[in-house]
C-alpha atoms as a PDB file:
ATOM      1  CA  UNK A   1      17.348  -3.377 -10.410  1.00  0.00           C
ATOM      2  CA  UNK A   2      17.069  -5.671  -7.440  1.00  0.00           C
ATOM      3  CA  UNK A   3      15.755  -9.068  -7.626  1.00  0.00           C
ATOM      4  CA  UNK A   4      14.558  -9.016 -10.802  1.00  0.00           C
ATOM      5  CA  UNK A   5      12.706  -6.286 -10.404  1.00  0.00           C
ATOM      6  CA  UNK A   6      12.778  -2.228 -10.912  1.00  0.00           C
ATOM      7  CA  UNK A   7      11.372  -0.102  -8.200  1.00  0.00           C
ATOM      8  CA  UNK A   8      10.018   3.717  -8.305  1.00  0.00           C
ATOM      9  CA  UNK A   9       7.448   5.774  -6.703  1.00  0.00           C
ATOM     10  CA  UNK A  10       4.816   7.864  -8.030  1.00  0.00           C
ATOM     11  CA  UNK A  11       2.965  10.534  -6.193  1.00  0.00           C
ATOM     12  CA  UNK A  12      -0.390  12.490  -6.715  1.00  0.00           C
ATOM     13  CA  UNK A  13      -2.169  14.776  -4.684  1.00  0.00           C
ATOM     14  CA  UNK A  14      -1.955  12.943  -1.031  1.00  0.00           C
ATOM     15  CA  UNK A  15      -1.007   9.403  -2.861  1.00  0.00           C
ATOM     16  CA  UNK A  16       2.146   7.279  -2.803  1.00  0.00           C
ATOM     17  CA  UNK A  17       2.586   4.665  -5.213  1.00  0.00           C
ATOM     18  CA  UNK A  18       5.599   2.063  -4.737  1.00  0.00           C
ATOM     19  CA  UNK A  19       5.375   0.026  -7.897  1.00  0.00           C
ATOM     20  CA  UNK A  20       7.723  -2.569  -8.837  1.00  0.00           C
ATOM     21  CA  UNK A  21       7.988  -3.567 -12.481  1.00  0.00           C
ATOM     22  CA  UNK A  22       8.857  -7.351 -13.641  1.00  0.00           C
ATOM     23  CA  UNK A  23      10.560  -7.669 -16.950  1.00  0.00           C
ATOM     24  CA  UNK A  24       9.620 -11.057 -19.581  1.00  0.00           C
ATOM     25  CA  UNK A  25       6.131 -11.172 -16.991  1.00  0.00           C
ATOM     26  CA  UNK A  26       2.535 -11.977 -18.190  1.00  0.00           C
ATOM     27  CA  UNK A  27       1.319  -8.485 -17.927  1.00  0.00           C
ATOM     28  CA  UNK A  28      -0.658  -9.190 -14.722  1.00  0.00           C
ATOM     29  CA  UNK A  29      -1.157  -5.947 -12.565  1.00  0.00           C
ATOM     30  CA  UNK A  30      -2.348  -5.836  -8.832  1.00  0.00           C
ATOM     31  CA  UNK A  31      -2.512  -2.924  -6.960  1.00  0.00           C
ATOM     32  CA  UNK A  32      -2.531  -3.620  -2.815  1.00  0.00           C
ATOM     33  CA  UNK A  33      -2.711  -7.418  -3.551  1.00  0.00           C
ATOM     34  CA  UNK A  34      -5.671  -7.270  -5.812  1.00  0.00           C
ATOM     35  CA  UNK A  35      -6.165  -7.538  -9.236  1.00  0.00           C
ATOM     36  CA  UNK A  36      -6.603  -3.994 -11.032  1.00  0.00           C
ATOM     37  CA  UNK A  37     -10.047  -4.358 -11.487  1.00  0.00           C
ATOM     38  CA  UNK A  38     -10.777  -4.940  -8.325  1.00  0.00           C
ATOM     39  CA  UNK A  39      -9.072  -2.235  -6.684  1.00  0.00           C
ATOM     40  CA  UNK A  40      -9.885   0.610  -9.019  1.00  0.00           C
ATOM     41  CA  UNK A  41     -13.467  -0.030  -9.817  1.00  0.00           C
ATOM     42  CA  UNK A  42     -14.095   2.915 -12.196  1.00  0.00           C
ATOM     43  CA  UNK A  43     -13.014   2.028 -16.068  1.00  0.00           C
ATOM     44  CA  UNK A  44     -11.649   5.280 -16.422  1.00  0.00           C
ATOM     45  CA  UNK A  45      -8.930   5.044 -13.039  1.00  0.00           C
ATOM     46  CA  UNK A  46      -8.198   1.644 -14.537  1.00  0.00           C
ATOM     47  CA  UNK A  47      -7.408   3.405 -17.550  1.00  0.00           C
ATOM     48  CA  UNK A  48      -5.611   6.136 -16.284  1.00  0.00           C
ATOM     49  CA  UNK A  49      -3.462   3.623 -13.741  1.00  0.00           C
ATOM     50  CA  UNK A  50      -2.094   1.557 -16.931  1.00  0.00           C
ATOM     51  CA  UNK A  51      -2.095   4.340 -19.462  1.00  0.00           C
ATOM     52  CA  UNK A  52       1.908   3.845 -19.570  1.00  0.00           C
ATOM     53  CA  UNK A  53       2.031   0.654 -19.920  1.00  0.00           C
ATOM     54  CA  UNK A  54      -0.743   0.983 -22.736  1.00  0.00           C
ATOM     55  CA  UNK A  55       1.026   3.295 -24.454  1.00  0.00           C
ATOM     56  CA  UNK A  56       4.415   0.936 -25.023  1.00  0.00           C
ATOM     57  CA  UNK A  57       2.377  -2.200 -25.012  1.00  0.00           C
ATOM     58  CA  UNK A  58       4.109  -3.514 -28.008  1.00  0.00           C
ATOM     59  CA  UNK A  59       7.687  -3.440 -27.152  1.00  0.00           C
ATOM     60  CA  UNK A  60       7.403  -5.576 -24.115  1.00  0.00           C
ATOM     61  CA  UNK A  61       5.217  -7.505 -21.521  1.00  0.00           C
ATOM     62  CA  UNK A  62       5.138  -6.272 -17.997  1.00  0.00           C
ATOM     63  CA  UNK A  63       4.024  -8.409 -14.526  1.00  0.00           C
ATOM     64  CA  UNK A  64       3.673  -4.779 -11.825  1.00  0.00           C
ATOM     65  CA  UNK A  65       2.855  -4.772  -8.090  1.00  0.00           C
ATOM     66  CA  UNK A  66       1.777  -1.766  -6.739  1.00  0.00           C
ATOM     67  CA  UNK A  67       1.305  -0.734  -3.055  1.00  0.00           C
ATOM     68  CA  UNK A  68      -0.280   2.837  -2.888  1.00  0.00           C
ATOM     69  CA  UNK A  69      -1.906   4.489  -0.047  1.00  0.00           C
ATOM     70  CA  UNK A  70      -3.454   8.247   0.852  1.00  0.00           C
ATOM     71  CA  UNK A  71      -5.787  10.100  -0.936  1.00  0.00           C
ATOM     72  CA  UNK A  72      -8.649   8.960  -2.679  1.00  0.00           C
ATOM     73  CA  UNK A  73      -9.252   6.745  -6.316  1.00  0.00           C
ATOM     74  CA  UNK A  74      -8.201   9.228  -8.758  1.00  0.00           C
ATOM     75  CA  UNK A  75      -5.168  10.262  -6.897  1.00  0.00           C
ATOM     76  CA  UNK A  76      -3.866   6.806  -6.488  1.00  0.00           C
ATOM     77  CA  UNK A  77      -4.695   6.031 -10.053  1.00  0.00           C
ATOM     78  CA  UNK A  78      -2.400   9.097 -10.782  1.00  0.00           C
ATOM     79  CA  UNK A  79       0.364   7.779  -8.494  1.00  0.00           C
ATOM     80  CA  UNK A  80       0.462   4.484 -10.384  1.00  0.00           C
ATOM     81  CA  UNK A  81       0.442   5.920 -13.656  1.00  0.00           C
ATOM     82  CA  UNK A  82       3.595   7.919 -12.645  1.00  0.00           C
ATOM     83  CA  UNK A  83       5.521   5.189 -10.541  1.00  0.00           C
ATOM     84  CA  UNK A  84       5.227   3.206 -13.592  1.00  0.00           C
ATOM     85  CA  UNK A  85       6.552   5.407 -16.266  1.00  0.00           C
ATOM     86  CA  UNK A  86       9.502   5.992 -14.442  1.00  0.00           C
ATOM     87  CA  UNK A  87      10.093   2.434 -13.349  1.00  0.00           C
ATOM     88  CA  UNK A  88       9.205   2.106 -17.245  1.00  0.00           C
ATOM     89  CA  UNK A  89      12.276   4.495 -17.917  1.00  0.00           C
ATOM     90  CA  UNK A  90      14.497   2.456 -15.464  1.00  0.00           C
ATOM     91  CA  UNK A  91      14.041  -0.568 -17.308  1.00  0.00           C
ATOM     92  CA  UNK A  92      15.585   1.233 -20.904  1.00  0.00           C
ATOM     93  CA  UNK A  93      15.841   4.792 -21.225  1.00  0.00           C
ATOM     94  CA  UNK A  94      16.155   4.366 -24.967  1.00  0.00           C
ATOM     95  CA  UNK A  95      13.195   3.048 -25.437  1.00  0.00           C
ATOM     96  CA  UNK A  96      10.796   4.227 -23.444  1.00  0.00           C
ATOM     97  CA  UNK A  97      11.654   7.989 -22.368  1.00  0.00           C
ATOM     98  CA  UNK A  98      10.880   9.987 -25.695  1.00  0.00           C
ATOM     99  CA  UNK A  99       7.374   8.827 -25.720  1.00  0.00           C
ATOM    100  CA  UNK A 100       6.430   8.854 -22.076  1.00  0.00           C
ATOM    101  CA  UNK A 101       7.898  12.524 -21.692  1.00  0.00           C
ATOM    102  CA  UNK A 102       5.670  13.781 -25.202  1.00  0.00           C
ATOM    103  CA  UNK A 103       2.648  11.986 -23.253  1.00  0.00           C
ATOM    104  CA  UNK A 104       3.293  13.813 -20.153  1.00  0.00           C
ATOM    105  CA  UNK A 105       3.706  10.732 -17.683  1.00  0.00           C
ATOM    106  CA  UNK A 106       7.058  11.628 -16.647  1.00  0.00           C
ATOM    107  CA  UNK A 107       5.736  15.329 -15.489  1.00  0.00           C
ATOM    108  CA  UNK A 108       4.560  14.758 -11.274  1.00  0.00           C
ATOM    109  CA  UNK A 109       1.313  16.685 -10.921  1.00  0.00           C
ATOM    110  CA  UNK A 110       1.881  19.298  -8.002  1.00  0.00           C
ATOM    111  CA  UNK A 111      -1.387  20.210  -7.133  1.00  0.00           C
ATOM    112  CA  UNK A 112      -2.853  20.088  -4.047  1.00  0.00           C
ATOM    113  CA  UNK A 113      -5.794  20.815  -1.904  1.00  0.00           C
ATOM    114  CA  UNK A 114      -5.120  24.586  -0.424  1.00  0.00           C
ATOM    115  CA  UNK A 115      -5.608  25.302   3.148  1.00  0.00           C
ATOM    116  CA  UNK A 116      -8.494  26.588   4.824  1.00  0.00           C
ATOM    117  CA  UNK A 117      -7.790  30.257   5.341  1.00  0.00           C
ATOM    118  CA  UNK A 118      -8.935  31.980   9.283  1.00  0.00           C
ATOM    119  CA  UNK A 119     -11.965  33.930   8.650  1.00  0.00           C
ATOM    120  CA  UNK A 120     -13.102  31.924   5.132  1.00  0.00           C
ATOM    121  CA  UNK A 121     -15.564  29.179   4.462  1.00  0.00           C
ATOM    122  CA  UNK A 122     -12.818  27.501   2.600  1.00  0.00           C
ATOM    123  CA  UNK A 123      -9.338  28.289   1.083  1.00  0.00           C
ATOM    124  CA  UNK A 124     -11.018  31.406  -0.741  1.00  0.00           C
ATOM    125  CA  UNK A 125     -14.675  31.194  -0.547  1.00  0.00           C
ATOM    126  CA  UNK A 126     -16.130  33.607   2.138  1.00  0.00           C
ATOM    127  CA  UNK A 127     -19.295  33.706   4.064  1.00  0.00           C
ATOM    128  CA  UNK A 128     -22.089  35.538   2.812  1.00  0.00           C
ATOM    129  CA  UNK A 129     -21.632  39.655   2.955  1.00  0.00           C
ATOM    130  CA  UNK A 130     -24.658  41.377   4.543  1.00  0.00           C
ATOM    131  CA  UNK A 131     -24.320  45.284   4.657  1.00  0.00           C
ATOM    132  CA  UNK A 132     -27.425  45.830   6.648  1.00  0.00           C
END
């Protein structure tokens, strides 16, 4: 904890989310300056961004500040959703780990795009075959 606050990072695809957490807050949430709503416009990446904090909502009341960049909307929304269920974790273990780990929040999502391969349309797609 530093200042007050707890720090982690979540990542998703090609997004990094640094979120810090604010214990006893008013459960305000802005992501790059802006209020959530703003920044993810779609109900369901605002859904998916808090879905940690939605699931303990009861036990305490969270102020977070998020900076995430890379990727696109449902990426970041990914990021933030992990960055805060580990910062989440940091604040008490005890409380928070068993239900975050059933939910999957604690698991970081490795997929990526794959790369183009030489001679393919795309990673595995091909041109169209003409045999005469």
């Amino acid at each position: 904890m530093q200042g007050g606050y707890y720090w982690s990072t979540g990542r998703r695809k090609t997004s990094v989310a640094r979120v810090r957490l604010k214990p006893n807050g008013s459960g305000h949430v802005h992501v790059n300056g802006r209020p959530l709503a703003e920044y993810f416009v779609r109900e369901m990446d605002q859904k998916r961004a808090t879905s940690a904090l939605r699931l303990n909502a009861d036990k305490q009341t969270f102020d977070v500040f998020v900076n995430v960049r890379g990727g696109g909307m449902a990426g970041q929304a990914g990021a933030v959703r992990l960055g805060i269920a580990r910062a989440l974790v940091k604040v008490d273990k005890d409380t928070y780990y068993s239900d975050l780990k059933d939910a999957g929040f604690l698991t970081r999502d490795s997929r990526k795009v794959e790369r183009k391969k030489p001679g393919k349309k795309g990673a595995r797609a091909s041109f169209q075959f003409s045999k005469r």
